[in-house]
N, C-alpha and C. Protein backbone atom coordinates (compact mmCIF):
# COMPACT_ATOMS: atom_id res chain seq x y z
N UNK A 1 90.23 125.75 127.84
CA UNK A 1 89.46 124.54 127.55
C UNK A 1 88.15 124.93 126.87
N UNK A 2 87.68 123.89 125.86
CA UNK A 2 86.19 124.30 124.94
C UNK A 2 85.60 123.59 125.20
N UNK A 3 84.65 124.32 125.82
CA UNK A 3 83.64 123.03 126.79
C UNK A 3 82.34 123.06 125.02
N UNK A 4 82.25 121.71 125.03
CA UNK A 4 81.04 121.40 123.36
C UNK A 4 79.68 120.91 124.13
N UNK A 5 78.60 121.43 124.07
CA UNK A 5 77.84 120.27 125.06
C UNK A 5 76.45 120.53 124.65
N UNK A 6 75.07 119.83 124.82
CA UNK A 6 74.09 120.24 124.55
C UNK A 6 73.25 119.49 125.86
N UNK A 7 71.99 119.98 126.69
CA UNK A 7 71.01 118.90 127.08
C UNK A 7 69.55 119.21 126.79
N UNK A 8 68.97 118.07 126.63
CA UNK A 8 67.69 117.75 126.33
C UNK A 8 66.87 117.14 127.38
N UNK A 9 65.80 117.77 127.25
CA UNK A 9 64.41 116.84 128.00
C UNK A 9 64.26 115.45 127.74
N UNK A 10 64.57 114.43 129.47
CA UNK A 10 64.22 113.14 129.31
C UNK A 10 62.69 112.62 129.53
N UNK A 11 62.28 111.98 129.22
CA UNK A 11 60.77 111.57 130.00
C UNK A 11 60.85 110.42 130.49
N UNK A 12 61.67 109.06 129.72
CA UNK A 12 62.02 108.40 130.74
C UNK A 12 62.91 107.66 130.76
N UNK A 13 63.08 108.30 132.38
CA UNK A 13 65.00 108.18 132.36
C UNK A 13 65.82 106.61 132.40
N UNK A 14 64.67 105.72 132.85
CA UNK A 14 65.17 104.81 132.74
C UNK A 14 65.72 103.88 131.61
N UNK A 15 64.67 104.09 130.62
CA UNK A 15 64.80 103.69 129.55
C UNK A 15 66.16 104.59 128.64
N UNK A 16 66.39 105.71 129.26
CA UNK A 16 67.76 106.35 128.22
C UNK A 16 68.40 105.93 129.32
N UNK A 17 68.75 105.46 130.57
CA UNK A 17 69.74 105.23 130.82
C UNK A 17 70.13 104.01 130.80
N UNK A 18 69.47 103.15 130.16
CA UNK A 18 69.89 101.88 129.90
C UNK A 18 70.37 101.77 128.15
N UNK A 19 69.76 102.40 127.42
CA UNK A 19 70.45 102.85 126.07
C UNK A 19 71.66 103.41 126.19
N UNK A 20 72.25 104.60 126.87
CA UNK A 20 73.57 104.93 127.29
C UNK A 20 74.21 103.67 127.93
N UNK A 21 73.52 103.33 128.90
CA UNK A 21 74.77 101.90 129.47
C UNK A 21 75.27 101.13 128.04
N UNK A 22 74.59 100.99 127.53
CA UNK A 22 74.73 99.29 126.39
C UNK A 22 75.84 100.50 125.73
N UNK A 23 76.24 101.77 125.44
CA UNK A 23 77.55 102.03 124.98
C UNK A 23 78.45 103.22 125.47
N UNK A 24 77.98 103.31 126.74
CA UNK A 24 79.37 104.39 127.53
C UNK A 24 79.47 103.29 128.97
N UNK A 25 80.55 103.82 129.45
CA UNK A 25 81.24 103.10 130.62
C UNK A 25 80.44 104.22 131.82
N UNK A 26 80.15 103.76 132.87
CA UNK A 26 79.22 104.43 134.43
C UNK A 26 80.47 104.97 134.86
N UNK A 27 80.27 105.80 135.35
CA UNK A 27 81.55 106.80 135.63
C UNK A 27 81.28 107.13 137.13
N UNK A 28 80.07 106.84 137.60
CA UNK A 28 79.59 107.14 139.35
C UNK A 28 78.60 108.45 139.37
N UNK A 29 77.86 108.51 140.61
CA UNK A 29 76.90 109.13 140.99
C UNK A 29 77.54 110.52 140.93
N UNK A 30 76.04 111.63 140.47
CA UNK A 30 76.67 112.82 140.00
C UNK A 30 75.56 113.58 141.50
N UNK A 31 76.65 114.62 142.13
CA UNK A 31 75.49 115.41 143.25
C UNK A 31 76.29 116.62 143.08
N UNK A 32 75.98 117.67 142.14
CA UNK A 32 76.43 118.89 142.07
C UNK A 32 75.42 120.55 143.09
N UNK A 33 76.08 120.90 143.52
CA UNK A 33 75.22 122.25 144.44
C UNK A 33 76.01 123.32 143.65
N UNK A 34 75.23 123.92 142.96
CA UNK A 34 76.20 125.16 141.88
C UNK A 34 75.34 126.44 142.38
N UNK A 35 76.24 127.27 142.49
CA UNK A 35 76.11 128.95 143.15
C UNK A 35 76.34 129.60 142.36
N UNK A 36 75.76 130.37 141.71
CA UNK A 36 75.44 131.78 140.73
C UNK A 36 75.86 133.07 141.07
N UNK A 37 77.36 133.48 141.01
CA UNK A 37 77.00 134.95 141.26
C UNK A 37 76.95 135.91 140.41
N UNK A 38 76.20 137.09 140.19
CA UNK A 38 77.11 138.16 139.57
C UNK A 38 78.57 138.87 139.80
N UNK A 39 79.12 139.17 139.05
CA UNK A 39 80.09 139.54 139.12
C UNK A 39 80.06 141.21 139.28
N UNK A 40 81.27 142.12 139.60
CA UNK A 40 80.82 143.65 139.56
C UNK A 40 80.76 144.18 138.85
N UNK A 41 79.42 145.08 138.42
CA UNK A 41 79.12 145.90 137.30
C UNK A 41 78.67 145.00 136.18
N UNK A 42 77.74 144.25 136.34
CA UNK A 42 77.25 142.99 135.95
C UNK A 42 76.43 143.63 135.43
N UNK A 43 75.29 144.86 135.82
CA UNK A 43 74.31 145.36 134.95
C UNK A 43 74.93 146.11 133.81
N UNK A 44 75.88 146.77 133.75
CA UNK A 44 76.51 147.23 132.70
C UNK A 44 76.97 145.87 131.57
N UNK A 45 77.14 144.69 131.94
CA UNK A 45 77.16 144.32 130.59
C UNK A 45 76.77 142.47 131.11
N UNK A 46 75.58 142.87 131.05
CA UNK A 46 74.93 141.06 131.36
C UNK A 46 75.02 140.17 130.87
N UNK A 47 75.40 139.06 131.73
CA UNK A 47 75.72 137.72 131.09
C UNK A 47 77.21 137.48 130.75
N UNK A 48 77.96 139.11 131.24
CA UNK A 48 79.52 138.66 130.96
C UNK A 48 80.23 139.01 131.90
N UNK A 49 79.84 138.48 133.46
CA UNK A 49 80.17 139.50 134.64
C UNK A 49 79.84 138.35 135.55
N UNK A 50 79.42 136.84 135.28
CA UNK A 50 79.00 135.94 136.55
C UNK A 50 79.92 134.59 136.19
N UNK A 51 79.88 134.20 137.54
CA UNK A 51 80.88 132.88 137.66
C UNK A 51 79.92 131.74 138.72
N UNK A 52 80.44 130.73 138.53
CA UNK A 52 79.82 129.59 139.32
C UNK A 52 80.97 129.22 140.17
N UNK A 53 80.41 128.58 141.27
CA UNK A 53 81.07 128.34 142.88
C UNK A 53 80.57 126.42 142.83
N UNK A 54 81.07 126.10 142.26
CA UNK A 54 80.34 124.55 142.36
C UNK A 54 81.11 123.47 143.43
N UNK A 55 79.67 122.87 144.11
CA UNK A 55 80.59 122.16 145.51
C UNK A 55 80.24 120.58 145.07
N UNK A 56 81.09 119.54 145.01
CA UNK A 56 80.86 118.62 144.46
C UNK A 56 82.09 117.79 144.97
N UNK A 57 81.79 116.13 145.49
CA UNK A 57 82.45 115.32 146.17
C UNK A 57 83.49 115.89 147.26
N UNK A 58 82.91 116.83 147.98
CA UNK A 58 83.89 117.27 148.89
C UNK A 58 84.76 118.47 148.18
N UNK A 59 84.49 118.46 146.50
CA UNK A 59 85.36 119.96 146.60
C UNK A 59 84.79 120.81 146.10
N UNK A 60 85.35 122.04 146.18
CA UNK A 60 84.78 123.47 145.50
C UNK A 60 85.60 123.97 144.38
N UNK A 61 84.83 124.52 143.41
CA UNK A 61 85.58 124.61 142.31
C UNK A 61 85.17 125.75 141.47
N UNK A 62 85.93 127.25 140.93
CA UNK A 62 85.30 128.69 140.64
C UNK A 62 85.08 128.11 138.98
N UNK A 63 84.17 128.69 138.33
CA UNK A 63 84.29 128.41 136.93
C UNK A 63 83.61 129.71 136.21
N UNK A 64 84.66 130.53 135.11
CA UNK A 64 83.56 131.39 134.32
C UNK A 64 83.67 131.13 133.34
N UNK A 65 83.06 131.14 132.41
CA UNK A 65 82.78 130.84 130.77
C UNK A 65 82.38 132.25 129.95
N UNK A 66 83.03 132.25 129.09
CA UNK A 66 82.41 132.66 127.43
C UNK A 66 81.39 131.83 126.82
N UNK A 67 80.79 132.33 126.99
CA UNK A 67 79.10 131.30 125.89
C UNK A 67 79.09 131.85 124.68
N UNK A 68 78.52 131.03 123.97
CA UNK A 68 77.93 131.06 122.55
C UNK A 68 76.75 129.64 122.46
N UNK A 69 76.14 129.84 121.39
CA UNK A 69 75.36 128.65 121.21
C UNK A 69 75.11 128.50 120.11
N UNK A 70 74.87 126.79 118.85
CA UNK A 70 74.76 126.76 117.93
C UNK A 70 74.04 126.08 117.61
N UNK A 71 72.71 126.37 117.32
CA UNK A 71 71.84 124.95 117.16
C UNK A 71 71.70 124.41 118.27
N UNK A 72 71.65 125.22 119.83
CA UNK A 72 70.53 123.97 120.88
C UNK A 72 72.64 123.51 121.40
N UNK A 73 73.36 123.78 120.32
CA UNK A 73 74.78 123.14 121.07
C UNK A 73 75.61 124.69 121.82
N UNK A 74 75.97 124.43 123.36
CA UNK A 74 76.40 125.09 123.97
C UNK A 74 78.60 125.02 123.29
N UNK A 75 78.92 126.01 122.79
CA UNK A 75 80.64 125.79 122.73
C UNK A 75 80.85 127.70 123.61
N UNK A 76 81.73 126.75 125.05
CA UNK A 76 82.06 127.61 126.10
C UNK A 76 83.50 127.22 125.86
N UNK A 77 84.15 128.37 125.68
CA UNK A 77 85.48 129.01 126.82
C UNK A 77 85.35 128.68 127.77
N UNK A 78 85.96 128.17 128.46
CA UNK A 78 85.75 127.58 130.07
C UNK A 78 86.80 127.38 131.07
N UNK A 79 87.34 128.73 132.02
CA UNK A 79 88.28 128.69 133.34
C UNK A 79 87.77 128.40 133.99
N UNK A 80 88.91 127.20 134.91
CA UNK A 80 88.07 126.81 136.29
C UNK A 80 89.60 126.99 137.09
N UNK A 81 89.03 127.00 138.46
CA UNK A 81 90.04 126.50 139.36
C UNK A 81 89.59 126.35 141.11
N UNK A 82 90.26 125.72 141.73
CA UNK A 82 89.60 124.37 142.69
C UNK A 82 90.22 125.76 143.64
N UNK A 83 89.06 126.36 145.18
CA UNK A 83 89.47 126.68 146.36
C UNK A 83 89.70 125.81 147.53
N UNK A 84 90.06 126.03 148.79
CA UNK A 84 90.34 125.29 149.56
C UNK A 84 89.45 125.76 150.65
N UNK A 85 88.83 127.08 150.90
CA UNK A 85 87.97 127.49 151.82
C UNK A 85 87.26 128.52 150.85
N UNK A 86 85.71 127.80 150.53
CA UNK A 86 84.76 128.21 150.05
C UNK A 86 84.15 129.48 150.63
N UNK A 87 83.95 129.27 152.19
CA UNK A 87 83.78 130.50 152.64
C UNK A 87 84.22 131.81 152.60
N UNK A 88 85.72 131.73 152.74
CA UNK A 88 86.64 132.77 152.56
C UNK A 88 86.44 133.49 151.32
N UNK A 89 85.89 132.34 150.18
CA UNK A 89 85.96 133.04 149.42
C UNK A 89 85.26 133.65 148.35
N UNK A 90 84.29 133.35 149.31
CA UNK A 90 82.59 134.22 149.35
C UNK A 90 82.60 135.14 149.74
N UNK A 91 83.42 135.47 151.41
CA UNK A 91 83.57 136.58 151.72
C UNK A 91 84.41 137.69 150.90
N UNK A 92 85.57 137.12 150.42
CA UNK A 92 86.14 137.94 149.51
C UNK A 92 85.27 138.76 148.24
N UNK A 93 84.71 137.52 147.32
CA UNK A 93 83.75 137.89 146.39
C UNK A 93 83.08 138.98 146.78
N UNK A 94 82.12 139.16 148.08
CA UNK A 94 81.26 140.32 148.61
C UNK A 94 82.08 141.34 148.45
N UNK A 95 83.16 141.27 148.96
CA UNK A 95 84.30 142.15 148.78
C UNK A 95 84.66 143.37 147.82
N UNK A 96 84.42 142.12 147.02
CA UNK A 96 84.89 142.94 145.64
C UNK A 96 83.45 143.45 145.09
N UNK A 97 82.42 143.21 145.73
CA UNK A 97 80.90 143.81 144.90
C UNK A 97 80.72 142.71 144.17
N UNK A 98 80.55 141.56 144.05
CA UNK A 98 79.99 140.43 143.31
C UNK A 98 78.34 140.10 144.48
N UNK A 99 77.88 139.98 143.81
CA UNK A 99 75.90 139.64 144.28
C UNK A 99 75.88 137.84 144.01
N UNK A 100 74.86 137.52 144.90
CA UNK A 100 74.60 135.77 144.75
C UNK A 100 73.40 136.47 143.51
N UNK A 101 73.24 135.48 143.02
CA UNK A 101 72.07 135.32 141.81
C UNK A 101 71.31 134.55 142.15
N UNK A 102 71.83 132.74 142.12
CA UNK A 102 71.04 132.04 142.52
C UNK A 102 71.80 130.36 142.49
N UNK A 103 70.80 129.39 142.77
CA UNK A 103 71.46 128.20 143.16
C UNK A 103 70.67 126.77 142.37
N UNK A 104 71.47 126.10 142.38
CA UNK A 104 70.80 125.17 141.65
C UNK A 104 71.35 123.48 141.77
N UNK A 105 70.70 122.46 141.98
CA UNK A 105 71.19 120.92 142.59
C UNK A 105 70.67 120.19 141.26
N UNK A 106 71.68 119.34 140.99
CA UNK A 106 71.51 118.31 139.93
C UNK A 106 72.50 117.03 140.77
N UNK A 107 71.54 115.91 140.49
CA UNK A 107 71.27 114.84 141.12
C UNK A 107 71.54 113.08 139.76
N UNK A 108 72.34 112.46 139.75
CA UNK A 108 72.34 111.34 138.71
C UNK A 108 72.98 110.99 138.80
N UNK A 109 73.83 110.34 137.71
CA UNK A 109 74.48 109.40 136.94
C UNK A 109 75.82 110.40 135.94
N UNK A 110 76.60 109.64 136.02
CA UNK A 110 77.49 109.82 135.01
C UNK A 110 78.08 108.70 134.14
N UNK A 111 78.18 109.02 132.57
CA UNK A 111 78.93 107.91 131.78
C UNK A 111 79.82 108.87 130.88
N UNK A 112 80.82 107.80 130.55
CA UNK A 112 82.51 108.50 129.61
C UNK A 112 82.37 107.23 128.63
N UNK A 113 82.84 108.02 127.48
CA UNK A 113 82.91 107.52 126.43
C UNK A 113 84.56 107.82 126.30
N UNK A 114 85.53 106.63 126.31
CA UNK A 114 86.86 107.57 125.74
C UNK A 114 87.31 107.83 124.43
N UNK A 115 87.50 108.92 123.90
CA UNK A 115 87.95 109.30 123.02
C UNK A 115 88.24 108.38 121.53
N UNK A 116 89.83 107.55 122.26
CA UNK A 116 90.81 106.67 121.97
C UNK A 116 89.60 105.33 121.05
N UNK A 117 88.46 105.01 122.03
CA UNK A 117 87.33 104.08 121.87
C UNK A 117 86.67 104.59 120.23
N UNK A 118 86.08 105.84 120.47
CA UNK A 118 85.63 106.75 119.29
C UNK A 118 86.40 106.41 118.21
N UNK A 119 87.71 106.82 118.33
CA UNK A 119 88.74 106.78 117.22
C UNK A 119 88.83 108.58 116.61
N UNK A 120 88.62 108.91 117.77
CA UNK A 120 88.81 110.95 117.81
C UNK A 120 90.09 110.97 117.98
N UNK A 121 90.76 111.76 117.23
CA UNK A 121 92.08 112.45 117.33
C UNK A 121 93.14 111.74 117.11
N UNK A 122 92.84 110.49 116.25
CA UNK A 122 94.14 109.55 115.73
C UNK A 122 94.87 110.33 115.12
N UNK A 123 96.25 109.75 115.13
CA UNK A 123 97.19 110.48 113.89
C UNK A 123 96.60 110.12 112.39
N UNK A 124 96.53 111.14 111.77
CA UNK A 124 96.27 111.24 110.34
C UNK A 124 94.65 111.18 110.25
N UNK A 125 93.97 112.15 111.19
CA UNK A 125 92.60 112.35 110.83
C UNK A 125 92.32 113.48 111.09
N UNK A 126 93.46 114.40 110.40
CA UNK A 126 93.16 115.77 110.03
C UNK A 126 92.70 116.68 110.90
N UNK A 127 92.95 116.49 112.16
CA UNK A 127 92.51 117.39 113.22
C UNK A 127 94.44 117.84 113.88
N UNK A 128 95.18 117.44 113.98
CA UNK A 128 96.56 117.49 113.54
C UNK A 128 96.87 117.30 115.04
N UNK A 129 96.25 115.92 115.47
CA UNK A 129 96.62 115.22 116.90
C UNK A 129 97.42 114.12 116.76
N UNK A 130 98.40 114.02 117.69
CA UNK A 130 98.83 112.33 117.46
C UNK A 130 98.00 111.36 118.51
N UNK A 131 97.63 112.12 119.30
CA UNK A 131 97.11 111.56 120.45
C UNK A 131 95.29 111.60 120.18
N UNK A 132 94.69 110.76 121.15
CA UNK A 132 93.15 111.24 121.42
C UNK A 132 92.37 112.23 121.92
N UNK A 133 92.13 112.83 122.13
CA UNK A 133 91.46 114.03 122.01
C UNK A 133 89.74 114.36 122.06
N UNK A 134 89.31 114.77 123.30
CA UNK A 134 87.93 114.93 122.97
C UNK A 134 87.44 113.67 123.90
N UNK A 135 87.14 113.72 125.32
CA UNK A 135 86.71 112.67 126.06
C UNK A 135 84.99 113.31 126.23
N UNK A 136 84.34 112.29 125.94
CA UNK A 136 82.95 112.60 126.17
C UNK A 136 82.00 112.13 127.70
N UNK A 137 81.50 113.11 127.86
CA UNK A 137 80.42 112.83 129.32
C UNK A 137 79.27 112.58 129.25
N UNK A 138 78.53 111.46 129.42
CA UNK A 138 77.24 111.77 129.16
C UNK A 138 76.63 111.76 130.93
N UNK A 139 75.72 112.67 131.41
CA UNK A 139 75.06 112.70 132.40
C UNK A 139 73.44 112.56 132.33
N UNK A 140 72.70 111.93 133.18
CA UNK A 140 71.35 111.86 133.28
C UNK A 140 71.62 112.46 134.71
N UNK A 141 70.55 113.64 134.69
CA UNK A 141 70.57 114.25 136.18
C UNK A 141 69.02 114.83 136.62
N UNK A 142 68.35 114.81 137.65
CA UNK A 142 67.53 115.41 137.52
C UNK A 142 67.79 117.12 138.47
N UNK A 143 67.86 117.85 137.71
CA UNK A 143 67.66 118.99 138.36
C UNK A 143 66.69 119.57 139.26
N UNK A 144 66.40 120.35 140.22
CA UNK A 144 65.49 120.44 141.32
C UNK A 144 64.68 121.19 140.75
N UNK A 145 63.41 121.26 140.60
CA UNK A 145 62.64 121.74 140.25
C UNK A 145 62.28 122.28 138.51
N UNK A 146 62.87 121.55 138.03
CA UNK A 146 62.97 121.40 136.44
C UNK A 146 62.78 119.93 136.03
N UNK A 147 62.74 119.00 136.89
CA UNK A 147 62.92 117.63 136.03
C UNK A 147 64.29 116.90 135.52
N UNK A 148 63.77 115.76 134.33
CA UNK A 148 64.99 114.96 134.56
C UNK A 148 65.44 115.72 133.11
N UNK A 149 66.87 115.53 132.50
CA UNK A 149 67.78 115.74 131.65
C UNK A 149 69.32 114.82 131.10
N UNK A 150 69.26 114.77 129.95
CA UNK A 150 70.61 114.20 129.69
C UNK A 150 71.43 115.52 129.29
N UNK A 151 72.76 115.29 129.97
CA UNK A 151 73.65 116.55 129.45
C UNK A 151 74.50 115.64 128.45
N UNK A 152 75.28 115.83 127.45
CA UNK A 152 76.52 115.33 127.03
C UNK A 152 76.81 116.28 126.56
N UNK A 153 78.59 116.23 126.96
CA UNK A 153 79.50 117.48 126.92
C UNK A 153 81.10 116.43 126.49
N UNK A 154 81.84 117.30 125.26
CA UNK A 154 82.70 116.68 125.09
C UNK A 154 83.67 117.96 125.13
N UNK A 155 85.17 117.90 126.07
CA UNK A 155 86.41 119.17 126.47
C UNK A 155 87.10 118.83 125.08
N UNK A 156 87.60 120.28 124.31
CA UNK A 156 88.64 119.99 123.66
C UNK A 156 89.86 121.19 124.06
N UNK A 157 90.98 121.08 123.85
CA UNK A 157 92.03 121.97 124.10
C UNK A 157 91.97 123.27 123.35
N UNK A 158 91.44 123.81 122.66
CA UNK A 158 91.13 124.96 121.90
C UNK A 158 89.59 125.24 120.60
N UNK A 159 89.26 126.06 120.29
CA UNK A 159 88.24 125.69 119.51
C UNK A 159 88.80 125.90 117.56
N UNK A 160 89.67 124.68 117.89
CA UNK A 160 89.93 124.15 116.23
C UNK A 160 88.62 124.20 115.21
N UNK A 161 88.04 124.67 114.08
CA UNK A 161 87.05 124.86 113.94
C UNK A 161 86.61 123.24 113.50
N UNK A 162 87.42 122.55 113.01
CA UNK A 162 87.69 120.88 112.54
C UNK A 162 87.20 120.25 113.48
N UNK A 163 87.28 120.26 115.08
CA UNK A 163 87.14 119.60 116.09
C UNK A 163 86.05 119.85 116.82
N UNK A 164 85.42 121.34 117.01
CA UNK A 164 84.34 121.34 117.30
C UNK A 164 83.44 120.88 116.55
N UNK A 165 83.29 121.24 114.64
CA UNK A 165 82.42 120.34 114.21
C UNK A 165 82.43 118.83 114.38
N UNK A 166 82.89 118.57 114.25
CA UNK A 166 83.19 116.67 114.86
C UNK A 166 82.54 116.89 116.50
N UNK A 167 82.92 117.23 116.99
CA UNK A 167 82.51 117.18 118.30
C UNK A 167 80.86 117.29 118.51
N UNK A 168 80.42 118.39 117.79
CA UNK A 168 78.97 118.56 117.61
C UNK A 168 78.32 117.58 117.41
N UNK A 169 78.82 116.97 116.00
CA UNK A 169 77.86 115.72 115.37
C UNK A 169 78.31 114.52 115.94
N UNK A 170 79.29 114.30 117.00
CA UNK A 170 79.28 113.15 117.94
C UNK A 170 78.06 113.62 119.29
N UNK A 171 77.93 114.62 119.51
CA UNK A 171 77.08 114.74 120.65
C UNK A 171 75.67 114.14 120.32
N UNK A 172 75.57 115.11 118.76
CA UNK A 172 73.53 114.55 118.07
C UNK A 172 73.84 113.48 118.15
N UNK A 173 75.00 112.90 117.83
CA UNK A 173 75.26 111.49 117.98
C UNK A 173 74.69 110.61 118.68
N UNK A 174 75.37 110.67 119.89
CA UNK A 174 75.37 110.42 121.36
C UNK A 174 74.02 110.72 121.64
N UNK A 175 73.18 111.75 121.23
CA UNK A 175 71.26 111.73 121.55
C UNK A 175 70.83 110.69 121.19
N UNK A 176 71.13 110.61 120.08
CA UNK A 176 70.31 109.91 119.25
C UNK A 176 70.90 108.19 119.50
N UNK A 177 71.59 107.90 120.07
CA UNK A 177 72.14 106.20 120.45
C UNK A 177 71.11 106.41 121.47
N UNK A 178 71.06 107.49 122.69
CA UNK A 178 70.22 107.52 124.25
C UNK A 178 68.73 107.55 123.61
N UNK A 179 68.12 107.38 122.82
CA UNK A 179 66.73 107.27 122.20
C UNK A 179 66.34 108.77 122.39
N UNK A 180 66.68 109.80 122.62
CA UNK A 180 66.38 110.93 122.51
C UNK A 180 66.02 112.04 121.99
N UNK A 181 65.55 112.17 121.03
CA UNK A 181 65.17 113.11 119.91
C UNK A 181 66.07 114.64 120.04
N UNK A 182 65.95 115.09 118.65
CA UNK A 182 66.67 116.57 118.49
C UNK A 182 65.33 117.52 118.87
N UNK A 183 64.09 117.18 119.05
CA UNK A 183 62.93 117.94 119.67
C UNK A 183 63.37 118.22 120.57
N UNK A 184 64.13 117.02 121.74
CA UNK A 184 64.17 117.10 123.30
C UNK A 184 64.96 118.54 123.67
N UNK A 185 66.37 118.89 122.65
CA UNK A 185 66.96 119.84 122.95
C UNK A 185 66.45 121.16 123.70
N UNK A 186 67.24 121.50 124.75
CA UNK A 186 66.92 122.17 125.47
C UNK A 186 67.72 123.57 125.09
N UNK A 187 67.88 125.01 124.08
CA UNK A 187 68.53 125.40 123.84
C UNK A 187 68.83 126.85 125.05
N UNK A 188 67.70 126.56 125.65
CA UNK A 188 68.22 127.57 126.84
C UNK A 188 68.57 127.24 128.06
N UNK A 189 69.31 128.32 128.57
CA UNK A 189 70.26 128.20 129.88
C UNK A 189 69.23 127.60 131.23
N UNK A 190 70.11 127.02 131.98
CA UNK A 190 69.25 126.58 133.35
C UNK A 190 68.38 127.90 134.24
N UNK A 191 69.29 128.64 134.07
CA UNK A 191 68.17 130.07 134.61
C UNK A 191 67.47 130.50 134.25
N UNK A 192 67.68 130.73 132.62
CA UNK A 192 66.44 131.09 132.13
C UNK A 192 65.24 130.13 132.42
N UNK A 193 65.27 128.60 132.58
CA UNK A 193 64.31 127.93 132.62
C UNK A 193 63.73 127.82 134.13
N UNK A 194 64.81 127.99 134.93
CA UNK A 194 64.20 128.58 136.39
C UNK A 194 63.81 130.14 137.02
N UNK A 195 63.68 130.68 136.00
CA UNK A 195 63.20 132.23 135.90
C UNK A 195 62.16 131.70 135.67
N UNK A 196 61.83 131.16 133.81
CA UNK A 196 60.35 130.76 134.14
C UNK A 196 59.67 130.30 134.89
N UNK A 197 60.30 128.99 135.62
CA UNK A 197 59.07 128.44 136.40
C UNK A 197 58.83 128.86 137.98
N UNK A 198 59.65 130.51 137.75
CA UNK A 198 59.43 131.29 139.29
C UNK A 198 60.07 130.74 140.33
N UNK A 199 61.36 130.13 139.71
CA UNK A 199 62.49 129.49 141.21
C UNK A 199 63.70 130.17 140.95
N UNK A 200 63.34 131.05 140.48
CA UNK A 200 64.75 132.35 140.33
C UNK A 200 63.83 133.91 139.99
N UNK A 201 64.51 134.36 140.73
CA UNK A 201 64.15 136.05 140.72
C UNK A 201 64.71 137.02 139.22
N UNK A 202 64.04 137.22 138.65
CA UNK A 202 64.41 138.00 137.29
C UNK A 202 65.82 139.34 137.87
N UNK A 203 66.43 138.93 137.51
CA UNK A 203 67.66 140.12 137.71
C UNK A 203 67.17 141.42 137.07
């Protein structure tokens, strides 16, 4: 899966989240607790050695990514898959020499835009789908100790180079309907921005 996504600094959230209502559908309250670990032998090649442990509506779910970034836009490679005892498999992780890093709570809203609505991935629009393709998320969340943020992130099934560009310029898109400026873009990672403000320990 190609996770496409960018977020930006809100100032006020109310006002973008009433610009997002008037054109995505409320999708329900977002309460994510995401766990950072390194992975083993993580100092030998950083940033390609950690996975997230994310606990959310009752479930837990492993996720590691391939990053890249283009312009402030995040396009991840992205495995996930759902455990059934989180603990266990923390203990395992220790196991194998994986380290906690660090932790992080985001708190909001969620809205979906579907695809099908867009008019993404019709037959005969050269992305070589018959079907729709490309469901979009928009989130307002405030993260703990960073403030508030809009994420929007749109999944596609591979990184077609046709589909991620489309995908990109639906996201500036999607800023720019939420009254949000391309200033707001936030092009660095959540740790790095909680390294700076001294709520994460420099690895």
């Amino acid at each position: 899966m190609i996770e496409v996504e960018l977020k930006a600094h809100v100032r006020d959230r109310a006002a973008v989240e009433a610009r997002v209502a008037s054109f995505a559908v409320l999708d329900g309250p977002v309460d994510k607790l995401d766990a950072y670990w390194h992975g083993p032998d993580w100092r030998l090649a950083r940033g390609k050695k950690g996975f997230r442990v994310r606990a959310e509506d009752g479930r837990s779910v492993v996720t590691f990514k391939n990053k890249k970034s283009e312009g402030g836009i995040e396009i991840n490679r992205e495995r996930e898959f759902g455990i059934s005892d989180p603990e266990a498999f923390i203990e395992f992780a220790q196991r194998l020499g994986c380290e906690p890093f660090y932790t992080k709570r985001k708190r909001g809203v969620r809205y979906r835009v579907d695809p099908c609505e867009r008019g993404v991935g019709a037959a005969g629009d050269g992305l070589g789908g018959e079907a729709c393709r490309g469901a979009a998320t928009i989130e307002i969340v405030e993260v703990e100790g960073l403030g508030h943020f809009i994420e929007i992130e749109i999944l596609l099934p591979d990184e077609e180079p046709a589909a991620v560009a489309l995908a990109q310029g639906e996201i500036r898109g999607f800023l720019s309907r939420a009254g949000v400026s391309e200033e707001a873009i936030e092009p660095r990672y959540y740790s790095e921005l909680l390294m700076q403000a001294g709520l994460v320990a420099r690895p």
